[in-house]
N, C-alpha and C. Protein backbone atom coordinates (compact mmCIF):
# COMPACT_ATOMS: atom_id res chain seq x y z
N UNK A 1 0.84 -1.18 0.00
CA UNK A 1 0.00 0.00 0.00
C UNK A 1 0.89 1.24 0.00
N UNK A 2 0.67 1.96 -0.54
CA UNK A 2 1.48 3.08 -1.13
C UNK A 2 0.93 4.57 -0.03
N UNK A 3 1.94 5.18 0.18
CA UNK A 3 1.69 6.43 1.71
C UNK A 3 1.05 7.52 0.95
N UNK A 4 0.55 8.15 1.25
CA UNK A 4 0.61 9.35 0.86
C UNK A 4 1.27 10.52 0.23
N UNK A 5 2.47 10.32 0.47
CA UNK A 5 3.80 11.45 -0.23
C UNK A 5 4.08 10.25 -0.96
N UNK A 6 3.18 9.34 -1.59
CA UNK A 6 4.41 8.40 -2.81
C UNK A 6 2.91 7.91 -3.59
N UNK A 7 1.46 8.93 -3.07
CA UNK A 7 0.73 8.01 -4.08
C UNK A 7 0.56 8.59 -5.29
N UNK A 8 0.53 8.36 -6.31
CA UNK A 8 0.50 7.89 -7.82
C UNK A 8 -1.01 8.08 -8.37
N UNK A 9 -1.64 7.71 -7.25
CA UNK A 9 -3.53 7.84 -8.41
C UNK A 9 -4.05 9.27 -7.87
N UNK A 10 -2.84 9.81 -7.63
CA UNK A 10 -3.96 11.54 -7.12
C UNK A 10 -3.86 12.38 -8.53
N UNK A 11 -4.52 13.26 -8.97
CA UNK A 11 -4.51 14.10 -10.12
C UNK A 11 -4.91 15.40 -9.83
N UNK A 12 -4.01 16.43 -10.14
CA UNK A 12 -4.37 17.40 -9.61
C UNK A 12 -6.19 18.25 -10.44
N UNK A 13 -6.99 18.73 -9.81
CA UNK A 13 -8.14 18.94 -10.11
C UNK A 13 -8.34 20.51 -10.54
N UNK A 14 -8.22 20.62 -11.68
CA UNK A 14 -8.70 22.11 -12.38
C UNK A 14 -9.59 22.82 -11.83
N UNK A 15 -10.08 23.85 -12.06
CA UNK A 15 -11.97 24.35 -11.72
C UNK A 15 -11.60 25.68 -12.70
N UNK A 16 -13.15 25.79 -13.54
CA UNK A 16 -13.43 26.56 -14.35
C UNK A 16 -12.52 27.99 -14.37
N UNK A 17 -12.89 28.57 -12.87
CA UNK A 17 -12.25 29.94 -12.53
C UNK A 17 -10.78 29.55 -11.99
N UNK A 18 -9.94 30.13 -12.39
CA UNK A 18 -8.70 30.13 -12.15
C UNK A 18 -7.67 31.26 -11.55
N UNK A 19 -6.31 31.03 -11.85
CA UNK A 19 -5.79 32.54 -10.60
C UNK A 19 -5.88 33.76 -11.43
N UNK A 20 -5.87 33.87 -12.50
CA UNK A 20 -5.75 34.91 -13.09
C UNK A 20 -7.63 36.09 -13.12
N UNK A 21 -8.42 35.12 -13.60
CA UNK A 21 -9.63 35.20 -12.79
C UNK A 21 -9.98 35.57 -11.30
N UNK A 22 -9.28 34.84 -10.80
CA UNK A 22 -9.50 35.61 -9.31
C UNK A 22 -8.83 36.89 -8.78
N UNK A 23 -7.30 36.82 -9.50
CA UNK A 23 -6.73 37.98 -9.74
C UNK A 23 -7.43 39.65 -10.07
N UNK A 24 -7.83 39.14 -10.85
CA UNK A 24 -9.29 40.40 -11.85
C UNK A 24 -10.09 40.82 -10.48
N UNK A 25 -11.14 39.81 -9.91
CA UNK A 25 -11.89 39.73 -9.26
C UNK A 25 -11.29 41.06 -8.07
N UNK A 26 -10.20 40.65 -7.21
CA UNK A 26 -9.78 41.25 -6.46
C UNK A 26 -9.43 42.71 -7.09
N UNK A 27 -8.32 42.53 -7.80
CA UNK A 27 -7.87 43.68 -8.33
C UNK A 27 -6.38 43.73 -8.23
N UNK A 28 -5.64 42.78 -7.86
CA UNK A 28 -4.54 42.34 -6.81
C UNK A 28 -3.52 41.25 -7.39
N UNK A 29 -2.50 40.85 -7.49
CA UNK A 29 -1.66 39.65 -7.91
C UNK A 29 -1.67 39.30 -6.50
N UNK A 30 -1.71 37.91 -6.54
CA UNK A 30 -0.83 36.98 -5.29
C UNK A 30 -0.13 36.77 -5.37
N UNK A 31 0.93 36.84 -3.98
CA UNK A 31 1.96 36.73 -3.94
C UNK A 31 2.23 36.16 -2.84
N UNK A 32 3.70 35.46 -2.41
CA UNK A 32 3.39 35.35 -0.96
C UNK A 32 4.99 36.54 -0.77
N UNK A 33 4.74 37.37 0.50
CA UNK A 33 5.66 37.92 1.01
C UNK A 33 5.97 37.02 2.61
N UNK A 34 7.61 36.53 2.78
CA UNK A 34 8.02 35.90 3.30
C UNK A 34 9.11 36.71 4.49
N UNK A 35 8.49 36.52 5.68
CA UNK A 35 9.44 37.91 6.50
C UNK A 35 10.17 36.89 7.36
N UNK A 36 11.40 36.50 7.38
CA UNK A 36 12.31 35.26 8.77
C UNK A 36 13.41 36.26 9.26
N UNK A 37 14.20 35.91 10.16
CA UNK A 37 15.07 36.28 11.36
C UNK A 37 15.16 35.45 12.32
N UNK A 38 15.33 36.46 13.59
CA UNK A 38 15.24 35.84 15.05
C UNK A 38 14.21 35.91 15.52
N UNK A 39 13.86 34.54 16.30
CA UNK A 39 12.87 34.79 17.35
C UNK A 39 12.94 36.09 17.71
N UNK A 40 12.17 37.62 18.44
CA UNK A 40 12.27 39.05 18.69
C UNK A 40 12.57 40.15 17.98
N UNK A 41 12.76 39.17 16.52
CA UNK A 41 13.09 40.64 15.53
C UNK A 41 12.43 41.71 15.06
N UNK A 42 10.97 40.94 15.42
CA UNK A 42 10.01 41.74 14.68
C UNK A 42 9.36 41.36 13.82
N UNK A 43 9.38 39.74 13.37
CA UNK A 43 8.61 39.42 11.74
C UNK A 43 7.57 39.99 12.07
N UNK A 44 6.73 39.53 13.29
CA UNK A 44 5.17 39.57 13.58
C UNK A 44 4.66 40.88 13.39
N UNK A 45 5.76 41.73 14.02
CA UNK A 45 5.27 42.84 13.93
C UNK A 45 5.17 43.46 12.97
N UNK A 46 6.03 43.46 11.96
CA UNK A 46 6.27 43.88 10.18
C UNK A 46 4.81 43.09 9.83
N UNK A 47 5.11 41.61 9.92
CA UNK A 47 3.64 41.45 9.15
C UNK A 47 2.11 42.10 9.30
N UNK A 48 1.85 42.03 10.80
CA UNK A 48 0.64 42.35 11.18
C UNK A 48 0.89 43.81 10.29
N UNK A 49 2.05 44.30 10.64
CA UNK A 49 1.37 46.71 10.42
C UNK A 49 1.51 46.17 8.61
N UNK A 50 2.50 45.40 8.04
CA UNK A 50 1.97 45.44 6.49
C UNK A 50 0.68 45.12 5.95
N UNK A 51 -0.12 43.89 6.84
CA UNK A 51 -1.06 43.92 6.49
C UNK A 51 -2.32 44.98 6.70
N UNK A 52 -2.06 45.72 7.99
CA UNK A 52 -2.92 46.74 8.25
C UNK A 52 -2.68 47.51 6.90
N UNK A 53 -1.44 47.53 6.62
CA UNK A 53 -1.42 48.92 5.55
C UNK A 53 -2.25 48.55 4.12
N UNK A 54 -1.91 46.97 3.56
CA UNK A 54 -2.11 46.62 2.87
C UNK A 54 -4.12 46.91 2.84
N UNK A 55 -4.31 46.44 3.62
CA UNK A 55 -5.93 46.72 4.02
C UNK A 55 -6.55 48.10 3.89
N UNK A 56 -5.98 48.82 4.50
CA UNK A 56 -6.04 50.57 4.64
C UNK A 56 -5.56 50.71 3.06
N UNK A 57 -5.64 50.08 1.99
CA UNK A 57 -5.49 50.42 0.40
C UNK A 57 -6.51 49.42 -0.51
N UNK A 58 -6.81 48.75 0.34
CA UNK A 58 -8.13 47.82 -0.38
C UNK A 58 -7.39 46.66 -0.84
N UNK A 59 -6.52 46.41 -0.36
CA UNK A 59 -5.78 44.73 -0.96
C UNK A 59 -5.94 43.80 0.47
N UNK A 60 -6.17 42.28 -0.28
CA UNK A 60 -6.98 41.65 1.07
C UNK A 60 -4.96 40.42 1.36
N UNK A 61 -4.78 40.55 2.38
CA UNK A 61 -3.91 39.44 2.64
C UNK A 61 -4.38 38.81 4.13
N UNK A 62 -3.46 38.05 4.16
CA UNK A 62 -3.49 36.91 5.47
C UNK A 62 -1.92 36.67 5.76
N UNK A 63 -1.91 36.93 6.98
CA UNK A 63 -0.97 36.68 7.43
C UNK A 63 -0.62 35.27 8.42
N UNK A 64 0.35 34.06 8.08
CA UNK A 64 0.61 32.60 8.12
C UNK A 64 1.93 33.38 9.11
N UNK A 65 1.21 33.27 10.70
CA UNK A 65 2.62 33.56 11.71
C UNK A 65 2.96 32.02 12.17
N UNK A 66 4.41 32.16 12.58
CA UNK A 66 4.53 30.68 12.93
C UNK A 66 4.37 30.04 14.04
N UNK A 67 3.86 30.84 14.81
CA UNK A 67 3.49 30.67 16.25
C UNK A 67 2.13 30.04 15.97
N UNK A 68 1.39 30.63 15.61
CA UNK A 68 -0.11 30.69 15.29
C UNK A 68 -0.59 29.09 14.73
N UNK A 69 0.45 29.49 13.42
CA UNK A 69 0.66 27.77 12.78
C UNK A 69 0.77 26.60 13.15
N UNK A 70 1.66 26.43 14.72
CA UNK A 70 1.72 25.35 15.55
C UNK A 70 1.12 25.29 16.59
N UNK A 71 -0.16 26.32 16.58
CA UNK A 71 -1.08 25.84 17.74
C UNK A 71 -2.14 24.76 16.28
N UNK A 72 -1.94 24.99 15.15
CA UNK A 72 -2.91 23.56 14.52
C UNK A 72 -2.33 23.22 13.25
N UNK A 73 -2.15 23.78 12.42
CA UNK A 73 -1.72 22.96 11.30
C UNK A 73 -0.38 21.93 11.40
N UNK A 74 0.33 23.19 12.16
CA UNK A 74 1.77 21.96 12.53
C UNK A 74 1.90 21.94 13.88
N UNK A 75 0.88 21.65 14.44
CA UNK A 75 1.06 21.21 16.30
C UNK A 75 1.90 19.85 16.44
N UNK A 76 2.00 19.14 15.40
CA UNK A 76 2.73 17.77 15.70
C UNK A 76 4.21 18.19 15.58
N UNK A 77 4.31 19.18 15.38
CA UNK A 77 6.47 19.44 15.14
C UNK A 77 6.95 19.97 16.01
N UNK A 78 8.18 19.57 16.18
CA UNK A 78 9.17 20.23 17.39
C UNK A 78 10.21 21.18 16.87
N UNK A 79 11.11 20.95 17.42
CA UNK A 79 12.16 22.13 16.70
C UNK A 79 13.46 21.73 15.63
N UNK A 80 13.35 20.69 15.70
CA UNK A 80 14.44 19.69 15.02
C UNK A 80 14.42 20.16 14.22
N UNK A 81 15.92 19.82 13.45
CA UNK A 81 15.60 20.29 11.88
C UNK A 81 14.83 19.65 10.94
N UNK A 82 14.37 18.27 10.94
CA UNK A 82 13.54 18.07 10.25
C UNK A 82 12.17 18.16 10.62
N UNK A 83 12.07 19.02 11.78
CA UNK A 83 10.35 19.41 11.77
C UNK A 83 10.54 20.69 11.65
N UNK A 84 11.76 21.29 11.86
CA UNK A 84 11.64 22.73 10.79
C UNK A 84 11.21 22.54 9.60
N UNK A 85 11.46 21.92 8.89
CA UNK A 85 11.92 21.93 8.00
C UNK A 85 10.32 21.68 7.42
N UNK A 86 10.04 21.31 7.63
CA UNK A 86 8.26 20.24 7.85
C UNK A 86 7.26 20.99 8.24
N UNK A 87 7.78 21.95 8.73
CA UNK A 87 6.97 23.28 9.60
C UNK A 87 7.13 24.26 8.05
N UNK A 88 7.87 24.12 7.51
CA UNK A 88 8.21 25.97 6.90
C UNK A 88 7.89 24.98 5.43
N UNK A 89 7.74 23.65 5.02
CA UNK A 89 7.19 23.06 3.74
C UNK A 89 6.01 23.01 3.79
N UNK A 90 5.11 22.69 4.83
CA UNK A 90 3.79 22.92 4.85
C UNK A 90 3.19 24.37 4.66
N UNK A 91 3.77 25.47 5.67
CA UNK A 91 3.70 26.96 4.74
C UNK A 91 3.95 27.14 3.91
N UNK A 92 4.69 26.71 3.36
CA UNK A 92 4.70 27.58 1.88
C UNK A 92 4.23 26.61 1.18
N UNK A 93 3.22 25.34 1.52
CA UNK A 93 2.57 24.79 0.42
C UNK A 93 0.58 25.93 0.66
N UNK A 94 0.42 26.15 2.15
CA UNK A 94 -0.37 27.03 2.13
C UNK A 94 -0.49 28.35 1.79
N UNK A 95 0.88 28.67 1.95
CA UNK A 95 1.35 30.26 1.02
C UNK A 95 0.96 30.26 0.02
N UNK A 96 1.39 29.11 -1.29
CA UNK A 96 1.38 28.49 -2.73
C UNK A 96 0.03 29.23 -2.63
N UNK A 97 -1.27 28.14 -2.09
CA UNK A 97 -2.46 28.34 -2.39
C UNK A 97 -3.07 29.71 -1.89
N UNK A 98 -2.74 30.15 -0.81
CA UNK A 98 -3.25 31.69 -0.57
C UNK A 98 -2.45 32.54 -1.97
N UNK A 99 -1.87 32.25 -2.56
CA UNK A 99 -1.34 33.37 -3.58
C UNK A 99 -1.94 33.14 -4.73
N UNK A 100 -2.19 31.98 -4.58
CA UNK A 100 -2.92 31.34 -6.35
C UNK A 100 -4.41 31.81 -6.24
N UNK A 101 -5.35 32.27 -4.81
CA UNK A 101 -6.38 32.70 -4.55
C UNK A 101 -6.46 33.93 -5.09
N UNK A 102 -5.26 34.53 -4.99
CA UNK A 102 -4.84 35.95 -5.38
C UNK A 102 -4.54 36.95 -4.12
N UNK A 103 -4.57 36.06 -3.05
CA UNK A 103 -4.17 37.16 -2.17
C UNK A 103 -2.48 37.10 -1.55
N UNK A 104 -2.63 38.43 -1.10
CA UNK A 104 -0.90 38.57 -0.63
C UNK A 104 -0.83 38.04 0.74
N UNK A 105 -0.06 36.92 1.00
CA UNK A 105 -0.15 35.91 2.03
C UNK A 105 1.45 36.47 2.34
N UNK A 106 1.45 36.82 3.86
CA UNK A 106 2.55 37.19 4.79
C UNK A 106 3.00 36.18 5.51
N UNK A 107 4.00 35.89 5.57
CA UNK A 107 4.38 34.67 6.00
C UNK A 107 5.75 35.02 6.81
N UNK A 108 5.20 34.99 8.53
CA UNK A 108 6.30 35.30 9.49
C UNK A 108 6.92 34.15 10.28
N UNK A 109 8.15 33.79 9.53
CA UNK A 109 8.75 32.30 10.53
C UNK A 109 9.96 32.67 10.67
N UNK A 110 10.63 32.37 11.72
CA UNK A 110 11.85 32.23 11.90
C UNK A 110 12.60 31.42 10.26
N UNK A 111 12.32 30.21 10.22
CA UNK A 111 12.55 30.22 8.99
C UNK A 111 14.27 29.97 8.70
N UNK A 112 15.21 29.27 9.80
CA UNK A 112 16.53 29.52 9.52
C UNK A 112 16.95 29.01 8.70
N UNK A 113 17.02 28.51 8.04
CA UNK A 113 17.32 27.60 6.65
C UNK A 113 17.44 27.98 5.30
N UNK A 114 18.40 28.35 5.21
CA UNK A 114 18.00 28.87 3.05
C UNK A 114 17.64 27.87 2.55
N UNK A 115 17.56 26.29 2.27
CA UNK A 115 17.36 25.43 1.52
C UNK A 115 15.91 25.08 1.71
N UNK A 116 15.08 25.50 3.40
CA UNK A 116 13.91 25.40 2.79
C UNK A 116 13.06 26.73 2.31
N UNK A 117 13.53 27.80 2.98
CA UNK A 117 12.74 29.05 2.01
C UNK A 117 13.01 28.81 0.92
N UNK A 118 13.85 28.42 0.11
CA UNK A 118 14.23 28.15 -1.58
C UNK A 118 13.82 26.96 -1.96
N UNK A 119 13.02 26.39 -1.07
CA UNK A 119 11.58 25.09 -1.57
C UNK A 119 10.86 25.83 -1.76
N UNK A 120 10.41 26.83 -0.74
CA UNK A 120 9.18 27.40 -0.79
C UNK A 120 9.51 28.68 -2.05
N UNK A 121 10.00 28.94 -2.33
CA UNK A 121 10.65 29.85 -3.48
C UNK A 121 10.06 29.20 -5.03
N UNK A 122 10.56 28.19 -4.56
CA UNK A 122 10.40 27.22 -5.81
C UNK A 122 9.10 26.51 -6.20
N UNK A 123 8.08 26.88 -5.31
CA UNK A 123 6.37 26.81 -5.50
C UNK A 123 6.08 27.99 -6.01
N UNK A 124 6.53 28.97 -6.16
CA UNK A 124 5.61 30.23 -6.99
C UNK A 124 6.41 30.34 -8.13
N UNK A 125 5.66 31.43 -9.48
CA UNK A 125 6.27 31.86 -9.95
C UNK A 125 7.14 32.85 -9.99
N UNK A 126 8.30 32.99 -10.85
CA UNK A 126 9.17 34.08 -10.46
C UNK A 126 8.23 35.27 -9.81
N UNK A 127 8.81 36.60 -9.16
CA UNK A 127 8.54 37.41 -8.56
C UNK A 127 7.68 37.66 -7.83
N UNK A 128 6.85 36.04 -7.20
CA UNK A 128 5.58 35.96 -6.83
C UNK A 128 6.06 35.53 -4.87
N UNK A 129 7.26 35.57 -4.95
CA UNK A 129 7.94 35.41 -3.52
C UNK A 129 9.07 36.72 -3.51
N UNK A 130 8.79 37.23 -2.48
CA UNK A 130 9.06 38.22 -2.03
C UNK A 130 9.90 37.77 -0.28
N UNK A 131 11.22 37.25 -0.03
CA UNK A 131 11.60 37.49 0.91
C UNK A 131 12.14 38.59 1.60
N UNK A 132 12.17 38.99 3.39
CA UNK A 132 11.98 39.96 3.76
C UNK A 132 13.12 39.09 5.15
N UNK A 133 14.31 39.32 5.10
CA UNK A 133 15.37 39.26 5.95
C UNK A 133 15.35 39.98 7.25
N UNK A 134 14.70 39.87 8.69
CA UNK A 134 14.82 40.98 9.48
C UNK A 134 16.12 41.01 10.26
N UNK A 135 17.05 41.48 10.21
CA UNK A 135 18.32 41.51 9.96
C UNK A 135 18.56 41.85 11.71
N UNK A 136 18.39 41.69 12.59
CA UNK A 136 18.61 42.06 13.92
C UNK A 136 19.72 41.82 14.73
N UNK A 137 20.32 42.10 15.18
CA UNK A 137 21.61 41.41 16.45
C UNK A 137 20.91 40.63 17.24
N UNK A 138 21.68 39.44 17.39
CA UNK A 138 21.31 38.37 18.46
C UNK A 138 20.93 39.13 19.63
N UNK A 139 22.21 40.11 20.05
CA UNK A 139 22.01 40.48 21.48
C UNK A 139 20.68 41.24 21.99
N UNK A 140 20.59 42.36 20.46
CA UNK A 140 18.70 42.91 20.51
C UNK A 140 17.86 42.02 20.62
N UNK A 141 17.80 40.87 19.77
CA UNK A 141 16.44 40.10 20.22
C UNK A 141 16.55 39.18 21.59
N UNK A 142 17.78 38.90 22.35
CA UNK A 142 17.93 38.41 23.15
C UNK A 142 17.13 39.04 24.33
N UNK A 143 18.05 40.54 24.25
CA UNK A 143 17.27 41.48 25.19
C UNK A 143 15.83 42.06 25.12
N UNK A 144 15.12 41.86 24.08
CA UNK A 144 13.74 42.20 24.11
C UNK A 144 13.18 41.00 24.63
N UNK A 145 13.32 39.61 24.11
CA UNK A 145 12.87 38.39 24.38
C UNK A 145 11.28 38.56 24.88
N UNK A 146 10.58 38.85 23.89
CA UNK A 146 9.04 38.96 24.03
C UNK A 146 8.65 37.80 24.45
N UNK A 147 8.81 36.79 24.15
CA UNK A 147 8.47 35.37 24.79
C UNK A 147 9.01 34.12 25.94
N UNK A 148 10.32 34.72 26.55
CA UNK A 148 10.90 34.43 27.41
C UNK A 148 12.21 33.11 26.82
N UNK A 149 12.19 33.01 25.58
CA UNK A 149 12.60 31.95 24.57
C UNK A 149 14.08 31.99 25.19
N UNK A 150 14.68 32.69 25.20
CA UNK A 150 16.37 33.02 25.17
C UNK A 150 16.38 32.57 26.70
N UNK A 151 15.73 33.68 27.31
CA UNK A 151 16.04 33.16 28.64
C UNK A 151 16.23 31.50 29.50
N UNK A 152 15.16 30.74 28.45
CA UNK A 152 14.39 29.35 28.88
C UNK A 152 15.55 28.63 28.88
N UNK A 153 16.13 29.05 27.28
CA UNK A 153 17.20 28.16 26.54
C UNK A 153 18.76 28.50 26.98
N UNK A 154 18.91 29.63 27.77
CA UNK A 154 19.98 30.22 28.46
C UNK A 154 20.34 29.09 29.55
N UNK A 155 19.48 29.22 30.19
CA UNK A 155 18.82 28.29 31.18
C UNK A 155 18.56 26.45 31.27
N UNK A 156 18.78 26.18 29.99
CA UNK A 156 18.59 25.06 29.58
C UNK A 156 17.84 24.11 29.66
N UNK A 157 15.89 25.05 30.04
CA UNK A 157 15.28 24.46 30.07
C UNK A 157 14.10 23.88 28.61
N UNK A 158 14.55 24.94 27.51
CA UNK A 158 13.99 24.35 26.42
C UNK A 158 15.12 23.90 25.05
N UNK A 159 14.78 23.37 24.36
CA UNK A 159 16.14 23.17 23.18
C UNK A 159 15.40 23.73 21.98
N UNK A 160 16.30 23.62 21.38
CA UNK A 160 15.53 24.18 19.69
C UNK A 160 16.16 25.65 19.09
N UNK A 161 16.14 26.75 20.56
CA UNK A 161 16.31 28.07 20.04
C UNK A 161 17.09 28.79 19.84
N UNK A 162 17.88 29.19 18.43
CA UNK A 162 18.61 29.66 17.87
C UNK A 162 19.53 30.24 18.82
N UNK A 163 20.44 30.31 19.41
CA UNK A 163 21.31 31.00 20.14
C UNK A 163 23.06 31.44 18.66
């Protein structure tokens, strides 16, 4: 019996209206814009005020935070690299489809990995990924530590976080 990531009789399913159609509809290209760093850099915060802005101009997005993401779509992953990795392929297979809807899908993950943002790169068409580097000093996001993350892992009571 053949798994799921190896079955063979799935076909992907057309429908009449398509992205370019929905594109029209809105008024808008999809895209996904992709914001990673450090835990405290700020993705969340860039995303949420872009999308306010984006809204305050009549363009509709959604913003895919990664916090948010593992209270359900990826609640089964830890921090490993291969549930990073598993974490940030499943976004950007939901990015894919929020952009093909036509909307501008914000997508805030830590995200440390170039090889999988450049999976997820490699689901849109050219110029339809937009990465957004938040470029911070360790020691700034250490010291803001909005979530107590640095401290935990200072401490050595959680593993996973980027030090």
């Amino acid at each position: 019996m053949a798994t799921l990531s190896n079955s063979t009789n799935i076909f992907w399913q057309d429908c009449q209206v398509g992205r370019l159609e929905r594109q029209k509809l809105l008024n808008q290209k999809g895209c996904v814009v992709w914001i990673t760093g450090l835990s405290g850099s700020g993705k969340s915060t860039l995303a949420c005020s872009l999308s306010r802005e984006l809204h305050s101009k009549g363009k509709l997005s959604y913003v895919l935070d990664g916090d948010n993401l593992r209270h359900g779509l990826n609640k089964d992953l830890g921090f490993k690299a291969e549930d990073r990795a598993e974490n940030i392929r499943r976004t950007g297979e939901v990015a894919k489809l929020f952009a093909d809807a036509g909307l501008i899908c914000v997508a805030s993950l830590i995200s440390p990995y170039r090889r999988d943002r450049d999976t997820c790169r490699a689901m849109l068409p050219d110029a339809n990924f937009i990465e957004v580097f938040m470029n911070m000093p360790l020691e700034l996001c250490e010291a803001r530590d909005p979530k107590g993350l640095y401290k935990l892992a200072r401490a050595g009571k959680i593993k996973g976080v980027l030090l």
